[in-house]
C-alpha atoms as a PDB file:
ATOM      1  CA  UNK A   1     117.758 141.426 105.698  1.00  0.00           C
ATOM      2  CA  UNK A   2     116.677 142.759 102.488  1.00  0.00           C
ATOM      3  CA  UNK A   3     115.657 140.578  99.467  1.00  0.00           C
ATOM      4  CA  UNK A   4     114.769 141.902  95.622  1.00  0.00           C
ATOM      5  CA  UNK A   5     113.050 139.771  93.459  1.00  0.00           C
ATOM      6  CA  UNK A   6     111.575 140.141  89.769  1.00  0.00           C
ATOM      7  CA  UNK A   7     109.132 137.188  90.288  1.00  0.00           C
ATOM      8  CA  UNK A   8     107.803 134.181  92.098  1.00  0.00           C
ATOM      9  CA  UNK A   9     109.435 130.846  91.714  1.00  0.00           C
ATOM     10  CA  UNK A  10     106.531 127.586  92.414  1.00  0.00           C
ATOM     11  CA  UNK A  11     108.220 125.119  91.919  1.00  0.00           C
ATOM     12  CA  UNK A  12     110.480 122.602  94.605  1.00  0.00           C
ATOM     13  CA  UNK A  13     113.970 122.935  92.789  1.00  0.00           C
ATOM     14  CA  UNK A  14     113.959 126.926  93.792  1.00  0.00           C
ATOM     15  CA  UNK A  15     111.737 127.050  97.063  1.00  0.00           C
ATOM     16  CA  UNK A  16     114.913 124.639  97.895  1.00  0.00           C
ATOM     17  CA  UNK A  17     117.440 126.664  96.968  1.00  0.00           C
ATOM     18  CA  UNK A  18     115.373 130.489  98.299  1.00  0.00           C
ATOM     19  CA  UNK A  19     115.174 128.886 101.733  1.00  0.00           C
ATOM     20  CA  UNK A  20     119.167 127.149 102.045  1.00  0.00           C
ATOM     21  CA  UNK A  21     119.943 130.839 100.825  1.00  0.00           C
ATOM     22  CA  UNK A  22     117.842 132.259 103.498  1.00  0.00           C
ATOM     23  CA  UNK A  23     119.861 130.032 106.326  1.00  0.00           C
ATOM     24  CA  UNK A  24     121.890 131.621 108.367  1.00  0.00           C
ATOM     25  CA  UNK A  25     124.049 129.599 111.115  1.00  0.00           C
ATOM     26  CA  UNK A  26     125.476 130.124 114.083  1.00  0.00           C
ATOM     27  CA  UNK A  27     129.312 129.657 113.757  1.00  0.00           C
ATOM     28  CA  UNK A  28     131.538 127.620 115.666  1.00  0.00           C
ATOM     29  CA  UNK A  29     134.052 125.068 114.943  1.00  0.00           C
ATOM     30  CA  UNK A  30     132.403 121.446 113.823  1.00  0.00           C
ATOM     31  CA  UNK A  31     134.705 118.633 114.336  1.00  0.00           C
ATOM     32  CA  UNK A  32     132.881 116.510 111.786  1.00  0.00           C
ATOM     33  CA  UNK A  33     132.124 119.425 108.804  1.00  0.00           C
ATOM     34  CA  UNK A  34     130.932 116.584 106.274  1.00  0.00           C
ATOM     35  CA  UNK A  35     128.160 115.215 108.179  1.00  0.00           C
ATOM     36  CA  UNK A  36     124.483 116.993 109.532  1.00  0.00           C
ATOM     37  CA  UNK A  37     120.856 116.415 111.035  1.00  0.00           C
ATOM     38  CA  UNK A  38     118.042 117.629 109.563  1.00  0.00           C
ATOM     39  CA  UNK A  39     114.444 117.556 111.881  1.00  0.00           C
ATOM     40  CA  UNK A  40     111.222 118.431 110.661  1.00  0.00           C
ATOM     41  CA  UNK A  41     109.424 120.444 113.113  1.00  0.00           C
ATOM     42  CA  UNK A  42     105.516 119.435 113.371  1.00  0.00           C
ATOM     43  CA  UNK A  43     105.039 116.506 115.735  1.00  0.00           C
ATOM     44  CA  UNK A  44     108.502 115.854 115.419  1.00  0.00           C
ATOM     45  CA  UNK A  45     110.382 118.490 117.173  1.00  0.00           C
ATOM     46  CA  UNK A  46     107.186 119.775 118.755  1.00  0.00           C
ATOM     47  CA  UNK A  47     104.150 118.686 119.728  1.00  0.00           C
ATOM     48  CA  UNK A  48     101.288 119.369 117.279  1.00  0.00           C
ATOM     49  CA  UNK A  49     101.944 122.288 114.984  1.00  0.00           C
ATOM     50  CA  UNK A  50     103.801 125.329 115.398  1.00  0.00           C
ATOM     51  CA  UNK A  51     102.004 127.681 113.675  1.00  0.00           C
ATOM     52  CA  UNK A  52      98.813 126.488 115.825  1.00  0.00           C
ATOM     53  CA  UNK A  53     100.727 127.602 118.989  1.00  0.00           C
ATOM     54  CA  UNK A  54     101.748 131.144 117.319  1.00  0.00           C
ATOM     55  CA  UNK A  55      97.976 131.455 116.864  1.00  0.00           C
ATOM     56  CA  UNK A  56      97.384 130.451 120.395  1.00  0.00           C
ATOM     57  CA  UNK A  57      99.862 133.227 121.500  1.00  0.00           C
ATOM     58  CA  UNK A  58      98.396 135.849 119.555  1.00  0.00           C
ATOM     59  CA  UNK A  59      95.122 134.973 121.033  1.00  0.00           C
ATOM     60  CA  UNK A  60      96.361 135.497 124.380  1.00  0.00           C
ATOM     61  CA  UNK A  61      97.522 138.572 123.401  1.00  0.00           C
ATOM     62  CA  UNK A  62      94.201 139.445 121.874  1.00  0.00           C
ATOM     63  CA  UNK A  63      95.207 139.424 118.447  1.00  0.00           C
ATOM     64  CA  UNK A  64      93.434 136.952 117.653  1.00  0.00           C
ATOM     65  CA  UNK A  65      89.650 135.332 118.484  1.00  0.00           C
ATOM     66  CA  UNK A  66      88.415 132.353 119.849  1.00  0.00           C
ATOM     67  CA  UNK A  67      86.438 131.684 117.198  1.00  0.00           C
ATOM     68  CA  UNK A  68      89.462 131.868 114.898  1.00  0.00           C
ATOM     69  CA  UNK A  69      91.275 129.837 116.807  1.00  0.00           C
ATOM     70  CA  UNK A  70      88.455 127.420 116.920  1.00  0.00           C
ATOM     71  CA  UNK A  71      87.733 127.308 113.351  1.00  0.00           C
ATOM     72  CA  UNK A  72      92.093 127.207 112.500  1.00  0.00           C
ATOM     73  CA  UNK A  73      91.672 124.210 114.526  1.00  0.00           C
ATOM     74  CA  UNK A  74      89.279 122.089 113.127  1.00  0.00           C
ATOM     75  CA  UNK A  75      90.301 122.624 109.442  1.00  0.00           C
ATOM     76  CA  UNK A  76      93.939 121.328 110.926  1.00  0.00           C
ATOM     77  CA  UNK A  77      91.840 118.271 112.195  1.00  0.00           C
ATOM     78  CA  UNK A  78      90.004 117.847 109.055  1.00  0.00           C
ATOM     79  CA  UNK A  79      93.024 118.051 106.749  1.00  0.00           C
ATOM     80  CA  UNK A  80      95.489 115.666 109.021  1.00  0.00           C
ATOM     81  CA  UNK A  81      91.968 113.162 108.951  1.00  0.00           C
ATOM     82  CA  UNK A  82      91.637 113.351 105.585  1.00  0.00           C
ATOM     83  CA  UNK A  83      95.350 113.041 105.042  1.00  0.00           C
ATOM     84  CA  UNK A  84      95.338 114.997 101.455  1.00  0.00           C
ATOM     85  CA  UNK A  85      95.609 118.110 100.370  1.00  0.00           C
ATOM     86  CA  UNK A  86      94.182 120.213  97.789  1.00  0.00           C
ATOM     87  CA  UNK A  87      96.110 122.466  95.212  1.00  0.00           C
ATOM     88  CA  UNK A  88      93.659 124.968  94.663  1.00  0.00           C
ATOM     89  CA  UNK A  89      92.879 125.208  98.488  1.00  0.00           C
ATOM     90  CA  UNK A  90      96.846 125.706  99.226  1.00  0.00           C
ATOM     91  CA  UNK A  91      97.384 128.269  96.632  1.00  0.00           C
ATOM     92  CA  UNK A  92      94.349 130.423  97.408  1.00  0.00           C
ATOM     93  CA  UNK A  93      95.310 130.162 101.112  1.00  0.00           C
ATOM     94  CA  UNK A  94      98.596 130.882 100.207  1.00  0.00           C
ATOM     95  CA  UNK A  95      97.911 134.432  98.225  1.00  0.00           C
ATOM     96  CA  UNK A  96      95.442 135.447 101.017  1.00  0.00           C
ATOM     97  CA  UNK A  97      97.941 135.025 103.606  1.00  0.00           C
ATOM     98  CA  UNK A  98     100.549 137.017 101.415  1.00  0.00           C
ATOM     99  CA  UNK A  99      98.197 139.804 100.723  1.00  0.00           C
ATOM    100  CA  UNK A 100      97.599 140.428 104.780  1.00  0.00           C
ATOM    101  CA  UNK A 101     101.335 140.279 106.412  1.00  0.00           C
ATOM    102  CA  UNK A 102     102.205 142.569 103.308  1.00  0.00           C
ATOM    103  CA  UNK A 103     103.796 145.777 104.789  1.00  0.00           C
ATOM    104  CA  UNK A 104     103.941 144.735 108.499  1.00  0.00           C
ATOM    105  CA  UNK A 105     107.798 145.037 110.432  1.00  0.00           C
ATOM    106  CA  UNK A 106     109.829 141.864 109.894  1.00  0.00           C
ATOM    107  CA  UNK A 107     110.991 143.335 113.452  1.00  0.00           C
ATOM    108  CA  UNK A 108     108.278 143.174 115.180  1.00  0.00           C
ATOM    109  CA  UNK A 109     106.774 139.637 113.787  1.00  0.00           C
ATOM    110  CA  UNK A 110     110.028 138.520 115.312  1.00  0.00           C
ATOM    111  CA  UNK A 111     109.821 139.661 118.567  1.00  0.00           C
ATOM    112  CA  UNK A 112     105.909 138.571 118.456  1.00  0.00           C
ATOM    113  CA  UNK A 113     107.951 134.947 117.677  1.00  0.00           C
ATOM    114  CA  UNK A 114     110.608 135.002 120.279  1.00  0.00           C
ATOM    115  CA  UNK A 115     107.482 136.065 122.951  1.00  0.00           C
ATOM    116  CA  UNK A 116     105.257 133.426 122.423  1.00  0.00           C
ATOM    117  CA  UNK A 117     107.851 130.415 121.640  1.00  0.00           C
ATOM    118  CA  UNK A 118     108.746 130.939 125.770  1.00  0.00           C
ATOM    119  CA  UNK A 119     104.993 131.723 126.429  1.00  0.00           C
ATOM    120  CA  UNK A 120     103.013 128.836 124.826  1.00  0.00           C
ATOM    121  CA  UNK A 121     105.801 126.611 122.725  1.00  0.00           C
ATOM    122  CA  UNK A 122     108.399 126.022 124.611  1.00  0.00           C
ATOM    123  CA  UNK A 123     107.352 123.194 127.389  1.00  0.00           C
ATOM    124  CA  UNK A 124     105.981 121.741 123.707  1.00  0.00           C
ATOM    125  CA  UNK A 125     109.275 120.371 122.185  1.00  0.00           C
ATOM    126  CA  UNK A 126     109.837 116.517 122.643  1.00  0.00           C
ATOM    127  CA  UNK A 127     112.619 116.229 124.861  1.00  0.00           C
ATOM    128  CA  UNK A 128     113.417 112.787 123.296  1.00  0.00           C
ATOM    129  CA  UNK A 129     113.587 114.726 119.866  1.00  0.00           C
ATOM    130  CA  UNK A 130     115.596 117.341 121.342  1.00  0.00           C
ATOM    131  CA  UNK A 131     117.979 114.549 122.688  1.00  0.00           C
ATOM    132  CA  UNK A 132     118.395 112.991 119.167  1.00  0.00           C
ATOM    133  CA  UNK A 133     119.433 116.597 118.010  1.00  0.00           C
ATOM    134  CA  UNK A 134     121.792 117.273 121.093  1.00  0.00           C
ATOM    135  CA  UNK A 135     123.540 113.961 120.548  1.00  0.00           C
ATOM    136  CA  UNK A 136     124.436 115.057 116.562  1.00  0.00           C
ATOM    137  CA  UNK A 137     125.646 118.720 118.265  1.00  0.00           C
ATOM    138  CA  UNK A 138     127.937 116.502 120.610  1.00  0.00           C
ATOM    139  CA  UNK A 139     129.235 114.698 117.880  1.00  0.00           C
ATOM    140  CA  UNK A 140     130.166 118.251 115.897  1.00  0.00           C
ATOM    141  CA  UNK A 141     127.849 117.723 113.429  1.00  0.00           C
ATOM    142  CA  UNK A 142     125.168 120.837 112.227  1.00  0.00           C
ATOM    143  CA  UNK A 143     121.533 120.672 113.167  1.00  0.00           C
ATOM    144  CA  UNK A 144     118.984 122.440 111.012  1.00  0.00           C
ATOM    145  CA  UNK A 145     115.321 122.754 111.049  1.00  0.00           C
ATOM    146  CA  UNK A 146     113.310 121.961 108.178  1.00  0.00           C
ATOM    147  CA  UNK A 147     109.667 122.625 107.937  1.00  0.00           C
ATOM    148  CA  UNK A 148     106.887 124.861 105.959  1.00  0.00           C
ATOM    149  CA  UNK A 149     106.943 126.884 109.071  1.00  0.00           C
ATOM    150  CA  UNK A 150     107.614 130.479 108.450  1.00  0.00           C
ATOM    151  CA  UNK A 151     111.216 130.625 108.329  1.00  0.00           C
ATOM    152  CA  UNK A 152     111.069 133.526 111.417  1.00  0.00           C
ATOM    153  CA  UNK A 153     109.084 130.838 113.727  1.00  0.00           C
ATOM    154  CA  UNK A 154     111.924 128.018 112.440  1.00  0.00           C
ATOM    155  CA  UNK A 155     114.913 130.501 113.763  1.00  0.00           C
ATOM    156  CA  UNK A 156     113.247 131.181 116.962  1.00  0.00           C
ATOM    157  CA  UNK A 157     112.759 127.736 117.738  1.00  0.00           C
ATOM    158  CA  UNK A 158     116.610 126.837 116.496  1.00  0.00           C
ATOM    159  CA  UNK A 159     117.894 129.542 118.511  1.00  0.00           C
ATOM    160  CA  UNK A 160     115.914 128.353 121.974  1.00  0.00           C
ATOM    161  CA  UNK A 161     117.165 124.819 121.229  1.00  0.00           C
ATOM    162  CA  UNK A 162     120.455 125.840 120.280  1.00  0.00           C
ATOM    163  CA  UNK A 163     120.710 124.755 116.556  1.00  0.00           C
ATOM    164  CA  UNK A 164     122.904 125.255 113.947  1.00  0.00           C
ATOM    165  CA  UNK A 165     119.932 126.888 111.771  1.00  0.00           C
ATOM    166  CA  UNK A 166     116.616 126.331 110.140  1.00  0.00           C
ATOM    167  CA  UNK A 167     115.236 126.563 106.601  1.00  0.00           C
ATOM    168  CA  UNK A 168     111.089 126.865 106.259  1.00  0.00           C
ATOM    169  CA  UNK A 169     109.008 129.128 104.097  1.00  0.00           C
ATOM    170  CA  UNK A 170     110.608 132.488 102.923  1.00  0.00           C
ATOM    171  CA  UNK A 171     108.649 135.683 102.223  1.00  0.00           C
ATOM    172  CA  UNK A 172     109.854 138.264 100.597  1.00  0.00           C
ATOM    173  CA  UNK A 173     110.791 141.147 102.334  1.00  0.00           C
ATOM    174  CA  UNK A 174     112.266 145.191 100.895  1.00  0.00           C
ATOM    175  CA  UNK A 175     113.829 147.776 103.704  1.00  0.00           C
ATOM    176  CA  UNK A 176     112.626 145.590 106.488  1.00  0.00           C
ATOM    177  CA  UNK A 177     109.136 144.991 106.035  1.00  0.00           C
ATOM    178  CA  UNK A 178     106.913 142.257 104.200  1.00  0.00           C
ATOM    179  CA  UNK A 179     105.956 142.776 100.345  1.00  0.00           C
ATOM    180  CA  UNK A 180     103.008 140.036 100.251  1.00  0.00           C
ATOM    181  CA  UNK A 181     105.136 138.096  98.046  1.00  0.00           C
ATOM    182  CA  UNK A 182     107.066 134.804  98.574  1.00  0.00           C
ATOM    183  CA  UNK A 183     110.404 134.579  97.491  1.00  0.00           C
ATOM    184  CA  UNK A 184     110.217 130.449  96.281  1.00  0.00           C
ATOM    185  CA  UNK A 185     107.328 128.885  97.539  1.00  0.00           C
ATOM    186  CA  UNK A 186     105.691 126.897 100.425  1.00  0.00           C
ATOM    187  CA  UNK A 187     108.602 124.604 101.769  1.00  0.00           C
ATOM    188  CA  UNK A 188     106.602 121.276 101.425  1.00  0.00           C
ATOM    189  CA  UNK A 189     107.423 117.768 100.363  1.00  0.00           C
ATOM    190  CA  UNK A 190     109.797 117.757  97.518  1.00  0.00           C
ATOM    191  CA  UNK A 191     110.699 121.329  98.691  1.00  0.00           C
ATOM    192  CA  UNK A 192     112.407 120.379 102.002  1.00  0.00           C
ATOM    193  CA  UNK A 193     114.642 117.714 100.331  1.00  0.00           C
ATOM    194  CA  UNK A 194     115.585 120.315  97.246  1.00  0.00           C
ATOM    195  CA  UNK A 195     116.605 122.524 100.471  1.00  0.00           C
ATOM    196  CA  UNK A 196     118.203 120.076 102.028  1.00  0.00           C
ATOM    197  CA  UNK A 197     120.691 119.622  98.936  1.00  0.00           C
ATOM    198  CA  UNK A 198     120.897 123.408  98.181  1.00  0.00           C
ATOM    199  CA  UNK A 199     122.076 123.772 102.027  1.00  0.00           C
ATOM    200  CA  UNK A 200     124.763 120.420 101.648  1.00  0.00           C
ATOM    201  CA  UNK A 201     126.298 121.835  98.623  1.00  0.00           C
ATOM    202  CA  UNK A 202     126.961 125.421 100.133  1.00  0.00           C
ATOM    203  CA  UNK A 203     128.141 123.891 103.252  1.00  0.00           C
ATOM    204  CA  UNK A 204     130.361 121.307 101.987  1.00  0.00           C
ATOM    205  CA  UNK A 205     127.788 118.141 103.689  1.00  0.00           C
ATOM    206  CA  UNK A 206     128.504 114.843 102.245  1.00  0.00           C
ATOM    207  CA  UNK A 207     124.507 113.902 102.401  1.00  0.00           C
ATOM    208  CA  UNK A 208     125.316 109.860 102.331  1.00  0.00           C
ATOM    209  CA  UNK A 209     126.595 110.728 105.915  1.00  0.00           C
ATOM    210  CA  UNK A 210     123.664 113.163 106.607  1.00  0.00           C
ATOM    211  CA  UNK A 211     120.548 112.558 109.064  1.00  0.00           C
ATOM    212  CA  UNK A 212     116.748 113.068 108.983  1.00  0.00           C
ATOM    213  CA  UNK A 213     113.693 112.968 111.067  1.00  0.00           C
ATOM    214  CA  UNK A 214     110.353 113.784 110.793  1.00  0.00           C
ATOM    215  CA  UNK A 215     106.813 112.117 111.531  1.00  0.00           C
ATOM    216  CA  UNK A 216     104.974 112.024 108.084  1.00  0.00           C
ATOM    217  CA  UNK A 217     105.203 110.230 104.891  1.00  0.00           C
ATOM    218  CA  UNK A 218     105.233 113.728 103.080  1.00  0.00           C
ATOM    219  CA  UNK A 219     109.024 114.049 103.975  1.00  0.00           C
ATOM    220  CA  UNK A 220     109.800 110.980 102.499  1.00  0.00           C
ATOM    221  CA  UNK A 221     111.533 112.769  99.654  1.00  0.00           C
ATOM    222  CA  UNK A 222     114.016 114.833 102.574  1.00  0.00           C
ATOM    223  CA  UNK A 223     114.659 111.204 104.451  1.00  0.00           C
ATOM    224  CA  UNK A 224     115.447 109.614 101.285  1.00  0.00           C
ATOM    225  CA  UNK A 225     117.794 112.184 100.296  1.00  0.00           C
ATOM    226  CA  UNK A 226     120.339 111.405 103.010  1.00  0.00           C
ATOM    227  CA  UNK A 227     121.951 108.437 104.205  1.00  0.00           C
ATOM    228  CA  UNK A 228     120.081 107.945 107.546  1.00  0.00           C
ATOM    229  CA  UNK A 229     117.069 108.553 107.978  1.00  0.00           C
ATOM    230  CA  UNK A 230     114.499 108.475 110.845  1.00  0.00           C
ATOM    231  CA  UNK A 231     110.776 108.195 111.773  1.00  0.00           C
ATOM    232  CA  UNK A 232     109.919 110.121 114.350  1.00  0.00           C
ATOM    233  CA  UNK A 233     106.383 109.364 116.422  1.00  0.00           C
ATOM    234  CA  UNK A 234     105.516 108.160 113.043  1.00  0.00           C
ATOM    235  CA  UNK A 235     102.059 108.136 110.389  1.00  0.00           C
ATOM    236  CA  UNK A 236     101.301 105.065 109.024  1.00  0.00           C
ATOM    237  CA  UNK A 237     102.354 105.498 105.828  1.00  0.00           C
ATOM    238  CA  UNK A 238     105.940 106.402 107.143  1.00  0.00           C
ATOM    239  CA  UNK A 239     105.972 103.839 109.931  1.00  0.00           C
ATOM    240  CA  UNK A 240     105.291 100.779 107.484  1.00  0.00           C
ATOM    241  CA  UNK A 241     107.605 102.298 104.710  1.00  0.00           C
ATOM    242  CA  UNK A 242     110.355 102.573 108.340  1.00  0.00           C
ATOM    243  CA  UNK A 243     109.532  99.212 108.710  1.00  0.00           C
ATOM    244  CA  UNK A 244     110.078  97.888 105.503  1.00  0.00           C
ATOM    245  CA  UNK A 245     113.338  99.647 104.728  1.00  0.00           C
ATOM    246  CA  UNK A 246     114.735  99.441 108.491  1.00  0.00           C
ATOM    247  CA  UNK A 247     114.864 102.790 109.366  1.00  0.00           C
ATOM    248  CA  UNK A 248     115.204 103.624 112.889  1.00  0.00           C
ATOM    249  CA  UNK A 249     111.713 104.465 114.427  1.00  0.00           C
ATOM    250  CA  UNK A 250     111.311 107.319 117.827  1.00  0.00           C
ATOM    251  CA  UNK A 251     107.927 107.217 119.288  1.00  0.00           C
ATOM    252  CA  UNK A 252     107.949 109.130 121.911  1.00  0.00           C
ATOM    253  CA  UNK A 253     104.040 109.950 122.099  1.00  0.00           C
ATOM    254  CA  UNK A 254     102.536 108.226 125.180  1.00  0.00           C
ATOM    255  CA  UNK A 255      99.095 106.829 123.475  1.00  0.00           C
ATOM    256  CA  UNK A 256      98.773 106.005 120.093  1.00  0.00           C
ATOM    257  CA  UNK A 257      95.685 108.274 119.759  1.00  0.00           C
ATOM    258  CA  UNK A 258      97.861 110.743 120.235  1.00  0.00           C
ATOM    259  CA  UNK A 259      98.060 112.374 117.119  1.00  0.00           C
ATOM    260  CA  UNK A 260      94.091 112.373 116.593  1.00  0.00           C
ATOM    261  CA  UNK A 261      93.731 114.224 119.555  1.00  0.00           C
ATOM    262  CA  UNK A 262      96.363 116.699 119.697  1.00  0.00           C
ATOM    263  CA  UNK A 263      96.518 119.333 117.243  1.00  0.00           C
ATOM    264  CA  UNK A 264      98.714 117.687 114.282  1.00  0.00           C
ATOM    265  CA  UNK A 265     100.978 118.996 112.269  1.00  0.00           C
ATOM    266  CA  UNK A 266     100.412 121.553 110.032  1.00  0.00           C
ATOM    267  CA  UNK A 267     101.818 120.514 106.237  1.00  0.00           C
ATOM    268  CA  UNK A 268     100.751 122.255 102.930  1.00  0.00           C
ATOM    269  CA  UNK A 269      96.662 123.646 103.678  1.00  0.00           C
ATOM    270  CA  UNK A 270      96.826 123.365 107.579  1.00  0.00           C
ATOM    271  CA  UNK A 271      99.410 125.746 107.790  1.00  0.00           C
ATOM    272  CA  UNK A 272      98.689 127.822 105.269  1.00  0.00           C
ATOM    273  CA  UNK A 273      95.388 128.194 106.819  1.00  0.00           C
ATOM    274  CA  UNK A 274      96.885 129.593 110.279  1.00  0.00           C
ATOM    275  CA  UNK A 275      99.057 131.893 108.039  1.00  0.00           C
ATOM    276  CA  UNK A 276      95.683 133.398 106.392  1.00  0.00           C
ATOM    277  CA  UNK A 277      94.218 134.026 110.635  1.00  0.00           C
ATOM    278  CA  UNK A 278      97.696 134.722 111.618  1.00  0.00           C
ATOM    279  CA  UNK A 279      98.285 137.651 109.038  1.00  0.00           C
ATOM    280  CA  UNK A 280      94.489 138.720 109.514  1.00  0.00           C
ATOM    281  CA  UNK A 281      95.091 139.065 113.468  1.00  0.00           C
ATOM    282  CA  UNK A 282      98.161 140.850 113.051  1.00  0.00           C
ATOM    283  CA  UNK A 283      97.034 143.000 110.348  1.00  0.00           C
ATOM    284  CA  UNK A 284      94.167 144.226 111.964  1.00  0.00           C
ATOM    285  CA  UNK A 285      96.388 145.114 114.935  1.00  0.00           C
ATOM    286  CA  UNK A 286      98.925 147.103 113.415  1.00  0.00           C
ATOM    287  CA  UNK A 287      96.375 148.952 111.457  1.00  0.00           C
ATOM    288  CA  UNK A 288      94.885 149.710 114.630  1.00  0.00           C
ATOM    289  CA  UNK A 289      91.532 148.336 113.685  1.00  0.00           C
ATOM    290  CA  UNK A 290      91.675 145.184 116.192  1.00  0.00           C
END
């Protein structure tokens, strides 16, 4: 894959449309073309967050310290506790991160993916999530991904679970390696449901017949952008605005203290923050300075 850009788009509307560019899908004939799923990833699809369990595997593979892995964790905790999230912290996260995966092999941060989703992710997923998504598949109908998540991570996971696709956060690559930039920007809130109607309109989806799941009230504007949406082993905030409107509710999280416990999901600074120890593991590696 090779993608040119003169400059960085920041706002929703493009990161959208960069990361339903970005899909690719597996083909195979759908008997119902009009209608798809959509799943956010982070405590919906997976337990806790996936770029926490990358981080994991590149500690294993001693990428990547304790201590970092210590620290990653407790500004996840902080951030899910606190329940906000800070411009100027995301944006300053997000150019540090940039600056160290610049020049590393899209290749190999692949294969790093595909190891460490069987190593550490895969006895993760939610099997009652992963249920909800094989049912749509049975029924012909697509099955994306949609999540901040590095878009590599997203495809790994789509391709273990057998998914139509995924769309998450896009950097920018030239002749098979990172540039530091991102092509859009963070696939976050608004984001996700601007993708979501990029992806409907180049696949034909009729989004009033469309699905959507995820756990936090930061997706609101993805579930409200189709015609059936879903909380998933919901917040607060999204469980009471489920209740209110009806939705359909999946908890399949075995004590509600759950969430405080396990390592959340990582939306806007949490996971921006494992990108910044992620890219600093791997770029001391492959600079041969770990």
């Amino acid at each position: 894959m090779r993608h040119f850009w003169q400059r960085q788009a920041t706002d929703p509307v493009n990161a959208g449309k960069v990361a339903a560019e970005a899909a690719e899908t597996v083909a195979w004939p759908v008997p119902d073309p009009g209608a798809a799923a959509f799943f956010d990833v982070d405590n919906t699809m997976i337990r806790g967050a996936s770029i926490y369990h990358f981080a994991r595997g590149l500690a294993k593979r001693k990428l990547f310290t304790t201590r970092d892995l210590a620290m990653f964790a407790w500004g996840q905790a902080a951030f899910r506790l606190r329940g906000t999230e800070n411009t100027e912290h995301i944006g300053s996260a997000r150019e540090a991160a940039l600056s160290f995966v610049a020049g590393m092999a899209v290749d190999e941060l692949v294969q790093l993916c595909e190891e460490i989703y069987d190593d550490v992710m895969a006895d993760r997923i939610w099997q009652g999530t992963r249920t909800l998504a094989l049912a749509h598949l049975e029924a012909g109908q697509q099955v994306w991904l949609v999540t901040a998540t590095p878009v590599e991570i997203a495809r790994v996971i789509a391709n273990r679970l057998g998914l139509t696709g995924a769309l998450g956060t896009v950097a920018e690559t030239a002749d098979g390696y990172y540039t530091g930039r991102l092509v859009g920007s963070l696939l976050h809130g608004p984001a996700k449901a601007e993708a979501v109607r990029a992806l409907a309109l180049k696949e034909g989806l009729e989004l009033a017949s469309c699905s959507a799941y995820s756990d936090s009230h930061n997706d609101l504007p993805m579930l409200t952008a189709v015609g059936d949406p879903h909380a998933v082993n919901p917040d607060g905030d999204l469980r009471e605005r489920a209740r209110t409107d009806g939705w359909p509710v999946h908890d399949f999280r075995t004590g509600r203290k759950v969430t405080l416990i396990a390592l959340p999901a990582a939306a806007g600074a949490g996971a921006l923050a494992g990108g910044v120890a992620a890219g600093m593991a791997l770029r001391r590696h492959y600079r041969g300075t770990a």
